[in-house]
PDB file of N, CA and C in Angstrom:
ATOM      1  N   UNK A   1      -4.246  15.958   8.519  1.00  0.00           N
ATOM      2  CA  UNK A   1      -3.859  14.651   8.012  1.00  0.00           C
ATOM      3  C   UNK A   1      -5.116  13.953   7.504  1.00  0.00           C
ATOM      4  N   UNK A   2      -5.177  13.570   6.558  1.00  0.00           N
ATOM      5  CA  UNK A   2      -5.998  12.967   6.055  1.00  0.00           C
ATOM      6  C   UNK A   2      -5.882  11.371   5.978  1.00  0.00           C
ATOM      7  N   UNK A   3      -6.847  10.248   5.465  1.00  0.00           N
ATOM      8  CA  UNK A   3      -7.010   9.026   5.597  1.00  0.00           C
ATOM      9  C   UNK A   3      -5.997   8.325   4.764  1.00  0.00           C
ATOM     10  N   UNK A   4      -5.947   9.025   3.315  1.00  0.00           N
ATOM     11  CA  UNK A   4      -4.594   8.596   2.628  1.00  0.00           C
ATOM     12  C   UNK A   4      -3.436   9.138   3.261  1.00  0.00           C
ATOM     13  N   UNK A   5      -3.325   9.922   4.286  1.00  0.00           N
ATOM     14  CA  UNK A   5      -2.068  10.059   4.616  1.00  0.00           C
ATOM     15  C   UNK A   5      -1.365   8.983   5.370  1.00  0.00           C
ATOM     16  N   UNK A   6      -2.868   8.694   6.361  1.00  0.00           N
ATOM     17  CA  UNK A   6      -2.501   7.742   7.216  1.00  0.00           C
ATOM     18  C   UNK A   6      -2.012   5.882   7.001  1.00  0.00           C
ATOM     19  N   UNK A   7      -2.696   6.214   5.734  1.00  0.00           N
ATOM     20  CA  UNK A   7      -2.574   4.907   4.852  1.00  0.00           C
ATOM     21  C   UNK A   7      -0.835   4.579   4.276  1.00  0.00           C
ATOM     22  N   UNK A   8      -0.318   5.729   3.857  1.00  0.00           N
ATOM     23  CA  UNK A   8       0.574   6.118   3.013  1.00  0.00           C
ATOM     24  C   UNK A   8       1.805   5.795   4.293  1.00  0.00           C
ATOM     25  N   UNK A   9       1.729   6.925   5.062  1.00  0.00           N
ATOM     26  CA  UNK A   9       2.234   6.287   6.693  1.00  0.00           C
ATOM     27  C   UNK A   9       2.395   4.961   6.866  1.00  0.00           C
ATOM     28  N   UNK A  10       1.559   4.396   7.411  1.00  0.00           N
ATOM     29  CA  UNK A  10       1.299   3.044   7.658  1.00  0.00           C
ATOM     30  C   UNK A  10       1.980   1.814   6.842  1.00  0.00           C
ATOM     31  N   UNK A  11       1.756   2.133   5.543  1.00  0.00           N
ATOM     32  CA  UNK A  11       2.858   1.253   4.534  1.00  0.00           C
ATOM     33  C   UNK A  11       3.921   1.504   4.447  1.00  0.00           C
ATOM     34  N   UNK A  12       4.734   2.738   4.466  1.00  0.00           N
ATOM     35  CA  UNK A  12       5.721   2.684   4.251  1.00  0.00           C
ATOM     36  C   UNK A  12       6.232   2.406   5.650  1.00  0.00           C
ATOM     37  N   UNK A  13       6.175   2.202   7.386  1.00  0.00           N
ATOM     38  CA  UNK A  13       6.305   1.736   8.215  1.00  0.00           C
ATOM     39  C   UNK A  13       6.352   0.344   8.372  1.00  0.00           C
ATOM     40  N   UNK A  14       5.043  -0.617   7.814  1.00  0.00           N
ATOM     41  CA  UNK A  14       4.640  -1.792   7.787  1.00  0.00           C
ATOM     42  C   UNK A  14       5.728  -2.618   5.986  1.00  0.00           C
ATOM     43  N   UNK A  15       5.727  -2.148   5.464  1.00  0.00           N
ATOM     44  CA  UNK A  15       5.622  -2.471   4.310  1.00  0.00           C
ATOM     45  C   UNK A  15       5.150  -3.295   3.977  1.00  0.00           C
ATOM     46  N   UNK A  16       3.896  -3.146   3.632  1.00  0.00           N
ATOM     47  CA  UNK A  16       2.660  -3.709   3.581  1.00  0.00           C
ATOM     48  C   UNK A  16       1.953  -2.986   1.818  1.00  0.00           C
ATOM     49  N   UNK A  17       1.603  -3.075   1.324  1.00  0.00           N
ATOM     50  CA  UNK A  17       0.875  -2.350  -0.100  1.00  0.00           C
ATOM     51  C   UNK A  17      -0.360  -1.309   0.452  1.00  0.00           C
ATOM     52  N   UNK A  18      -0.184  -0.526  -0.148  1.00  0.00           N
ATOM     53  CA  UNK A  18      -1.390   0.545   0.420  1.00  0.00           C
ATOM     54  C   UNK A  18      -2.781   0.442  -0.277  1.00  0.00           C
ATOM     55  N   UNK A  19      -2.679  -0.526  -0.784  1.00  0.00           N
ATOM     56  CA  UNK A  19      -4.259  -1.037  -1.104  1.00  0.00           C
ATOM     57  C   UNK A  19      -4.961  -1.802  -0.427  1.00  0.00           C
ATOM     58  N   UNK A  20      -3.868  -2.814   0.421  1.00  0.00           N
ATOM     59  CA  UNK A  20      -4.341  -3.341   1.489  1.00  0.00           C
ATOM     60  C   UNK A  20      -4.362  -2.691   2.819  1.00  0.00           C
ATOM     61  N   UNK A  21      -3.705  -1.707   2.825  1.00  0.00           N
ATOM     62  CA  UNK A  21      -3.520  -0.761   4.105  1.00  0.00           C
ATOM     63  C   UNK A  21      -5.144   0.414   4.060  1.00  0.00           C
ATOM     64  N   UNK A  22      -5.306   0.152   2.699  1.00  0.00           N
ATOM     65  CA  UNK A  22      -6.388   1.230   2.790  1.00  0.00           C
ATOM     66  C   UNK A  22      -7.513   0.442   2.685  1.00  0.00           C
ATOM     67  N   UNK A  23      -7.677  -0.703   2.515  1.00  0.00           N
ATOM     68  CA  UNK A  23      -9.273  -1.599   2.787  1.00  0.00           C
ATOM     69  C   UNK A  23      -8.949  -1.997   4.262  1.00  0.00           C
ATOM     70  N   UNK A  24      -7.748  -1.927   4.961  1.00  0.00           N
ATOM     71  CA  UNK A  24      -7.703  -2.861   6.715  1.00  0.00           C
ATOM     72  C   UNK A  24      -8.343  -1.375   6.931  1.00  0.00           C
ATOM     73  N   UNK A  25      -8.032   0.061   6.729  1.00  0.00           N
ATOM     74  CA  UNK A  25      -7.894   1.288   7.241  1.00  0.00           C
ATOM     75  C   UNK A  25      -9.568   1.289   7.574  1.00  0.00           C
ATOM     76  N   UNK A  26     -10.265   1.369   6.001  1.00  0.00           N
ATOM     77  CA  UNK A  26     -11.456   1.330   5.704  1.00  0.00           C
ATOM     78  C   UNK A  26     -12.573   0.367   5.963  1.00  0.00           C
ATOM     79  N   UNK A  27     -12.182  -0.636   6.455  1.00  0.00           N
ATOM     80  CA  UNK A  27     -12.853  -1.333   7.198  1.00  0.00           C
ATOM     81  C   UNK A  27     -13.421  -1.411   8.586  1.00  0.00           C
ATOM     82  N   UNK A  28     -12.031  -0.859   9.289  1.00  0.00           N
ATOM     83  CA  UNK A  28     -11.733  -0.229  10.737  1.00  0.00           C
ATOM     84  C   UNK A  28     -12.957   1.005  10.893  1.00  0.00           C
ATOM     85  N   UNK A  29     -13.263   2.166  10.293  1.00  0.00           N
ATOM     86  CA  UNK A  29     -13.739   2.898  10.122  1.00  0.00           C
ATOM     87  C   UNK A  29     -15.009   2.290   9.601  1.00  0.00           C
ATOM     88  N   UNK A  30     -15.518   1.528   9.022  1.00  0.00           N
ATOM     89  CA  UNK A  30     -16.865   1.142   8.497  1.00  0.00           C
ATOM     90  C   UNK A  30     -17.081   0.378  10.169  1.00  0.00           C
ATOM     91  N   UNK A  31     -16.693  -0.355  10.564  1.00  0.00           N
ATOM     92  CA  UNK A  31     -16.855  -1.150  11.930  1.00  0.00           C
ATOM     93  C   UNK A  31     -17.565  -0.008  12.833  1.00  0.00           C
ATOM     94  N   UNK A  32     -16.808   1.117  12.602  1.00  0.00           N
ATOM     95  CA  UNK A  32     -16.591   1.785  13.900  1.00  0.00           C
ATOM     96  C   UNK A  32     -18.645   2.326  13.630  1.00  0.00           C
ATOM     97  N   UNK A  33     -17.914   2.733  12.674  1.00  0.00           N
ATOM     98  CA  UNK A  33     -19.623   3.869  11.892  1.00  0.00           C
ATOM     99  C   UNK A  33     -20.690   2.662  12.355  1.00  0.00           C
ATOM    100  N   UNK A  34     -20.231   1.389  12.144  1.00  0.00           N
ATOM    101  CA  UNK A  34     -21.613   0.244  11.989  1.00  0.00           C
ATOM    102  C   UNK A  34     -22.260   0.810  13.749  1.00  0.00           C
ATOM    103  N   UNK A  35     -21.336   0.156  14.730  1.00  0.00           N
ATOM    104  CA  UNK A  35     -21.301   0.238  15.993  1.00  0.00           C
ATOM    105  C   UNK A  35     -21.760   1.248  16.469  1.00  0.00           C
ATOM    106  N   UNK A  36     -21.754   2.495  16.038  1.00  0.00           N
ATOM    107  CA  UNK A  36     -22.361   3.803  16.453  1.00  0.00           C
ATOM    108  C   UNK A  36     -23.365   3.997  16.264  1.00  0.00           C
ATOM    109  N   UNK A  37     -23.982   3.597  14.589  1.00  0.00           N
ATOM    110  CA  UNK A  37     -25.252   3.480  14.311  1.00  0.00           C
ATOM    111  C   UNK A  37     -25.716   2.760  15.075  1.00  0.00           C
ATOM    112  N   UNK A  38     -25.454   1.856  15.681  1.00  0.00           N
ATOM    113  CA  UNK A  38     -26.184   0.900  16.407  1.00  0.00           C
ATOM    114  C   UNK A  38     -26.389   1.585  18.114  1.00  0.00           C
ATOM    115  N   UNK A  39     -25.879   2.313  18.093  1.00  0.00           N
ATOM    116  CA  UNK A  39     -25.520   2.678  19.545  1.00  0.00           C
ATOM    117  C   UNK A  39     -25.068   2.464  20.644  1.00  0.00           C
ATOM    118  N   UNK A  40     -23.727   1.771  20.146  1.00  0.00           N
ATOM    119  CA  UNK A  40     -22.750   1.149  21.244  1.00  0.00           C
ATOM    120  C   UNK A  40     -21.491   1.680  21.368  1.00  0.00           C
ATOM    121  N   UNK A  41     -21.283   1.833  22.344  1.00  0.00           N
ATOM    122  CA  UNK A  41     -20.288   2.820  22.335  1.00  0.00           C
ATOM    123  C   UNK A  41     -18.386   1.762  22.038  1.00  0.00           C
ATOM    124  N   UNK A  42     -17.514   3.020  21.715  1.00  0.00           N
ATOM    125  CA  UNK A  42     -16.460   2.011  20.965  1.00  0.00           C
ATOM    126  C   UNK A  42     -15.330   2.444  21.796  1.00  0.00           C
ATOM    127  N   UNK A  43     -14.849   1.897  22.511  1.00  0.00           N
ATOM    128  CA  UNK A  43     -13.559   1.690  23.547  1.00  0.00           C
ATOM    129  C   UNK A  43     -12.154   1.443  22.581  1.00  0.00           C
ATOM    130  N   UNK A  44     -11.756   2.570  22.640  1.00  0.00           N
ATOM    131  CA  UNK A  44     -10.245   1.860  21.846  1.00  0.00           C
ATOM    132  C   UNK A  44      -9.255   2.521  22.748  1.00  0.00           C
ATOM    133  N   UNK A  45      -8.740   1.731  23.357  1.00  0.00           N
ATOM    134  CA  UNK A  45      -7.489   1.698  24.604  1.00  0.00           C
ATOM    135  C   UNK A  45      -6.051   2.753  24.105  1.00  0.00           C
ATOM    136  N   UNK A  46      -5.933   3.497  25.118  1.00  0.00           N
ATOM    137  CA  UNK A  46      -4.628   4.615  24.524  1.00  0.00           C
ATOM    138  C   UNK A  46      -5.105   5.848  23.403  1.00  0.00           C
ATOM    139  N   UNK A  47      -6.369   5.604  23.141  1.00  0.00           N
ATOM    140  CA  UNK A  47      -6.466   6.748  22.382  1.00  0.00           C
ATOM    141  C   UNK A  47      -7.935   7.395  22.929  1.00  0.00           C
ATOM    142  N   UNK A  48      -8.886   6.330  22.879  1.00  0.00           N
ATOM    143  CA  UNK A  48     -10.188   7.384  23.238  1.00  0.00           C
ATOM    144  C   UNK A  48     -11.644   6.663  23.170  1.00  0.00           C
ATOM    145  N   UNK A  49     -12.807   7.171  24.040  1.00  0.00           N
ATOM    146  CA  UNK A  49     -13.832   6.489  23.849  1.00  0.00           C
ATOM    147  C   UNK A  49     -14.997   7.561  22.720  1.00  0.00           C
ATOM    148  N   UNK A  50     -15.583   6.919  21.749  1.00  0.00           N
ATOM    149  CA  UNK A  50     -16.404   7.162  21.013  1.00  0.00           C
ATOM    150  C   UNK A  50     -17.713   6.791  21.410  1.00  0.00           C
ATOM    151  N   UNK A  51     -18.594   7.754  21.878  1.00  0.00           N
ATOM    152  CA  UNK A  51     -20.216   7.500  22.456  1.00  0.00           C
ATOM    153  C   UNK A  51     -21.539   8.493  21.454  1.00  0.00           C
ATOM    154  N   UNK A  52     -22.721   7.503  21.846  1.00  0.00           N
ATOM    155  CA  UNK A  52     -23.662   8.326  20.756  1.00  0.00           C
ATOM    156  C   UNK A  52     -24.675   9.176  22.047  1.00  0.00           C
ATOM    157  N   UNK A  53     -24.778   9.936  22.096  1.00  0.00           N
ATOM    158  CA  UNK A  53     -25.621  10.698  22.914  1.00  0.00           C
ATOM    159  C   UNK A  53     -26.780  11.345  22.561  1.00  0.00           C
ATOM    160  N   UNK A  54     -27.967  11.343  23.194  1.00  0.00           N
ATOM    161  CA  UNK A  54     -29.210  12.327  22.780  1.00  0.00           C
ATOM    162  C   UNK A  54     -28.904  13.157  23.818  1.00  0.00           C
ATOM    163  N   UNK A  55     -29.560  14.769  22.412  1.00  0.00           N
ATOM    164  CA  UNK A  55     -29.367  15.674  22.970  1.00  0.00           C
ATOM    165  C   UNK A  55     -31.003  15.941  22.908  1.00  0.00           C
ATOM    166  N   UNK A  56     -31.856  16.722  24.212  1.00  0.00           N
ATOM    167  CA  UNK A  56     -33.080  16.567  24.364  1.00  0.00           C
ATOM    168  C   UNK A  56     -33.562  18.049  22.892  1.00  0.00           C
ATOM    169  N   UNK A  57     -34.672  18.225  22.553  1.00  0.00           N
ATOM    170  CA  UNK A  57     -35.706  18.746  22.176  1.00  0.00           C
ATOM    171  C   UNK A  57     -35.022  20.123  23.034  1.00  0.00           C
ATOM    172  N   UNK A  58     -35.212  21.546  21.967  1.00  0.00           N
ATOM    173  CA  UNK A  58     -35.250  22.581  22.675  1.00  0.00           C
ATOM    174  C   UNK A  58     -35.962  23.675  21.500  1.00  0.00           C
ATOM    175  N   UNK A  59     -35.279  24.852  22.396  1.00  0.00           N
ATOM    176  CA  UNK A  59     -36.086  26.166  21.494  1.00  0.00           C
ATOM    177  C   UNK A  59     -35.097  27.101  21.207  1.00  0.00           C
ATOM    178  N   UNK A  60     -34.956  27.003  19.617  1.00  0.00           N
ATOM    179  CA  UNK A  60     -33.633  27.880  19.333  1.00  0.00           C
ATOM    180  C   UNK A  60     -34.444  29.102  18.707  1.00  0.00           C
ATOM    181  N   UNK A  61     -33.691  29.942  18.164  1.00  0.00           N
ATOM    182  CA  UNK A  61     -33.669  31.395  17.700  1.00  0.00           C
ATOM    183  C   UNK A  61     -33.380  31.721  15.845  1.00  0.00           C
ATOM    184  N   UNK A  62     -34.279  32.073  15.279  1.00  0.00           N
ATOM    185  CA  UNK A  62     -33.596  32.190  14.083  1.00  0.00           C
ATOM    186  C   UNK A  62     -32.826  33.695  14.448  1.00  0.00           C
ATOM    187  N   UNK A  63     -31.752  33.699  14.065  1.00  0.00           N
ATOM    188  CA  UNK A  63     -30.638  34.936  14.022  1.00  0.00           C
ATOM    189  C   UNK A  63     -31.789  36.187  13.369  1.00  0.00           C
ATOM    190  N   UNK A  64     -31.990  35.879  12.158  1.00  0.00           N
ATOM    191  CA  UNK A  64     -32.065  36.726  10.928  1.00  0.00           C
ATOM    192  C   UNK A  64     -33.552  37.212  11.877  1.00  0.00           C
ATOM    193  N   UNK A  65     -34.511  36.645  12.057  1.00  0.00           N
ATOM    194  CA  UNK A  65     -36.019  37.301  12.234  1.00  0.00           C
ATOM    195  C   UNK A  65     -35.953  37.409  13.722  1.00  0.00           C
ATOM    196  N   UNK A  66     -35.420  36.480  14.626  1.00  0.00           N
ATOM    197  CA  UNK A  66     -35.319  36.200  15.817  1.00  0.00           C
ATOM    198  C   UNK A  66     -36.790  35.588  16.773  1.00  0.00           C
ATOM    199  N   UNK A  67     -37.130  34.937  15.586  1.00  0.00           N
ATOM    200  CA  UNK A  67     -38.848  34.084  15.669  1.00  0.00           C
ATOM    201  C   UNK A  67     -37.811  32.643  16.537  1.00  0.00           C
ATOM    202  N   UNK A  68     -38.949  32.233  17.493  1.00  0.00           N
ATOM    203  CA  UNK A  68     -38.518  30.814  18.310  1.00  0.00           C
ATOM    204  C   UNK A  68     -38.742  29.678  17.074  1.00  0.00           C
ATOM    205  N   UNK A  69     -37.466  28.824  17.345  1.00  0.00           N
ATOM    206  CA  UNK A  69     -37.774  27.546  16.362  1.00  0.00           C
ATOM    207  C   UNK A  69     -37.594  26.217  16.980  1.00  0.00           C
ATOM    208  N   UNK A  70     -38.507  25.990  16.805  1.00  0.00           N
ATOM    209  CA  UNK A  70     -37.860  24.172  17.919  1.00  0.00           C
ATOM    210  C   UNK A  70     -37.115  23.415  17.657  1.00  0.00           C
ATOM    211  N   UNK A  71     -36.209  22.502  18.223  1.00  0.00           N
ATOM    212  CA  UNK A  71     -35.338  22.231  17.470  1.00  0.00           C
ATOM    213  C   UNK A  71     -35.377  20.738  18.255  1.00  0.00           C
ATOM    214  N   UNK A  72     -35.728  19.349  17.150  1.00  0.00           N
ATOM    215  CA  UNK A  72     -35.908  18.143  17.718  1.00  0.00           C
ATOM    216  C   UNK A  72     -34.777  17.337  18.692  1.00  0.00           C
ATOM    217  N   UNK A  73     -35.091  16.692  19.433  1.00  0.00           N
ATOM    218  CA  UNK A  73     -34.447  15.328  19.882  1.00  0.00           C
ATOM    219  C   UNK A  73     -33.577  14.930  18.681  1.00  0.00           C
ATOM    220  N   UNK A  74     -31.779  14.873  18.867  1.00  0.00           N
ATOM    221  CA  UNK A  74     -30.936  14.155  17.887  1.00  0.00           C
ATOM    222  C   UNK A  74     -30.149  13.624  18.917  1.00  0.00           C
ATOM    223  N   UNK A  75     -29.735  12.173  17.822  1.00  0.00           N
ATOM    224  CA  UNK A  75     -28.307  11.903  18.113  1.00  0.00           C
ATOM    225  C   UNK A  75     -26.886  12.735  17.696  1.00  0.00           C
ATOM    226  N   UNK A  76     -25.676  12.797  18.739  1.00  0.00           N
ATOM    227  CA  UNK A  76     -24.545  13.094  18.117  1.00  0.00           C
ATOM    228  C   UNK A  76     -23.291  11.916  18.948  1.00  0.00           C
ATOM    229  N   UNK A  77     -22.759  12.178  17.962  1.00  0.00           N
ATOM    230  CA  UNK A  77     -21.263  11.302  18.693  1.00  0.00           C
ATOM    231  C   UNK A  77     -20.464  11.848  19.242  1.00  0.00           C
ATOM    232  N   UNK A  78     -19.967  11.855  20.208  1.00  0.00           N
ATOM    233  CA  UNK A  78     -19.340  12.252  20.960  1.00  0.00           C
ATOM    234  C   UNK A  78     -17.908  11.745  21.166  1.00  0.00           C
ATOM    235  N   UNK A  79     -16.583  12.852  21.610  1.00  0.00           N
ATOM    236  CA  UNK A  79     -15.430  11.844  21.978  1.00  0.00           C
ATOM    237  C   UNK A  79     -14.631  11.948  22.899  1.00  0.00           C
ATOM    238  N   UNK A  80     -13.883  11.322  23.409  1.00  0.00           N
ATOM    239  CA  UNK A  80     -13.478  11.674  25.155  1.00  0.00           C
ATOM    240  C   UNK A  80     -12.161  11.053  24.527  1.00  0.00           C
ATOM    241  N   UNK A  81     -10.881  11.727  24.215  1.00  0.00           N
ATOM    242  CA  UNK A  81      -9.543  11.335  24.411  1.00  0.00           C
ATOM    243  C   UNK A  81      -8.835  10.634  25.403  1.00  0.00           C
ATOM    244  N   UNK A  82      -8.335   9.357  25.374  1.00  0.00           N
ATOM    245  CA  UNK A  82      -7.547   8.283  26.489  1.00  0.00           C
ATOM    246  C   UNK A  82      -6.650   9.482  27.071  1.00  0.00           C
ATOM    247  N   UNK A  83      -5.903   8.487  27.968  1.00  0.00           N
ATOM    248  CA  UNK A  83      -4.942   9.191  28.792  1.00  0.00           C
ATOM    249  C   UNK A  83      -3.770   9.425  27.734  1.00  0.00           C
ATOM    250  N   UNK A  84      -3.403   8.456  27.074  1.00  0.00           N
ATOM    251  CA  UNK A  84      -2.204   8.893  26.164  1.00  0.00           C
ATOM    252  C   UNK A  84      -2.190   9.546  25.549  1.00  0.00           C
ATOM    253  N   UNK A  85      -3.593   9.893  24.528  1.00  0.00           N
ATOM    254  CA  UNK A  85      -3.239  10.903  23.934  1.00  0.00           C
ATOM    255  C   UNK A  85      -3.381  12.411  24.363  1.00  0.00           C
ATOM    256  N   UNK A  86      -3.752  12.468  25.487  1.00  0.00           N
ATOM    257  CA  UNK A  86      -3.843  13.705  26.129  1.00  0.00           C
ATOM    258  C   UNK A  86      -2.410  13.883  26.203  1.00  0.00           C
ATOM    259  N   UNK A  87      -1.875  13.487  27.109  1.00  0.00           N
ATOM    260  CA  UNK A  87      -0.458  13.113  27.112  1.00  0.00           C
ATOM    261  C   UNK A  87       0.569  13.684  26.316  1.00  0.00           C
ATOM    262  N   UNK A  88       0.149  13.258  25.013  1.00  0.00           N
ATOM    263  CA  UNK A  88       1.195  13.505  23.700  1.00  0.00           C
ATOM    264  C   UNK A  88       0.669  14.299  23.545  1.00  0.00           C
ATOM    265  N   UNK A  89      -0.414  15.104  22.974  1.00  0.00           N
ATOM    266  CA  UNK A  89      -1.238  16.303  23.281  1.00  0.00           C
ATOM    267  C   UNK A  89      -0.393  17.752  23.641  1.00  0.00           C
ATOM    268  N   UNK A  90      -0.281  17.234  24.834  1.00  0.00           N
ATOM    269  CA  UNK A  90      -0.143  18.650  25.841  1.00  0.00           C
ATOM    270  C   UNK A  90       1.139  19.103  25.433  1.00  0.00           C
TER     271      UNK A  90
END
């Protein structure tokens, strides 16, 4: 499913115009991205928590030569599914 799907969804449920369904959609999603960059984590109730985590500095492997390569300190985001949607899920 994609973002216009969800948009497309959403209006014809709401009946609402999907131009405005797709700047509320896209806004929601710019919020979320702002907040992460920032490194706060984003609580949205019934569905799931969104967190930014460092992963430490290590020593990976190139496949091809199998020479050690270091591989820096990053952020990633992380996501932990609410109870409901596990729920509907299973």
């Amino acid at each position: 499913m994609t973002k216009k799907d969800i948009v497309i969804k959403i209006s014809e449920e709401t009946n609402i115009r999907q131009g405005d369904v797709g700047k509320v959609v896209q806004k929601t999603l710019d919020h979320i991205i702002n907040a992460l960059a920032m490194g706060k984590t984003i609580e949205l109730r019934n569905f799931g928590v969104f967190k930014v985590k460092s992963r430490r500095p290590r020593i990976g492997r190139n496949p091809k030569t199998g020479t050690s390569v270091p591989i820096p300190e990053r952020k990633v985001v992380t996501f932990k599914a609410g109870m409901v949607m596990k729920k509907k899920v299973r």
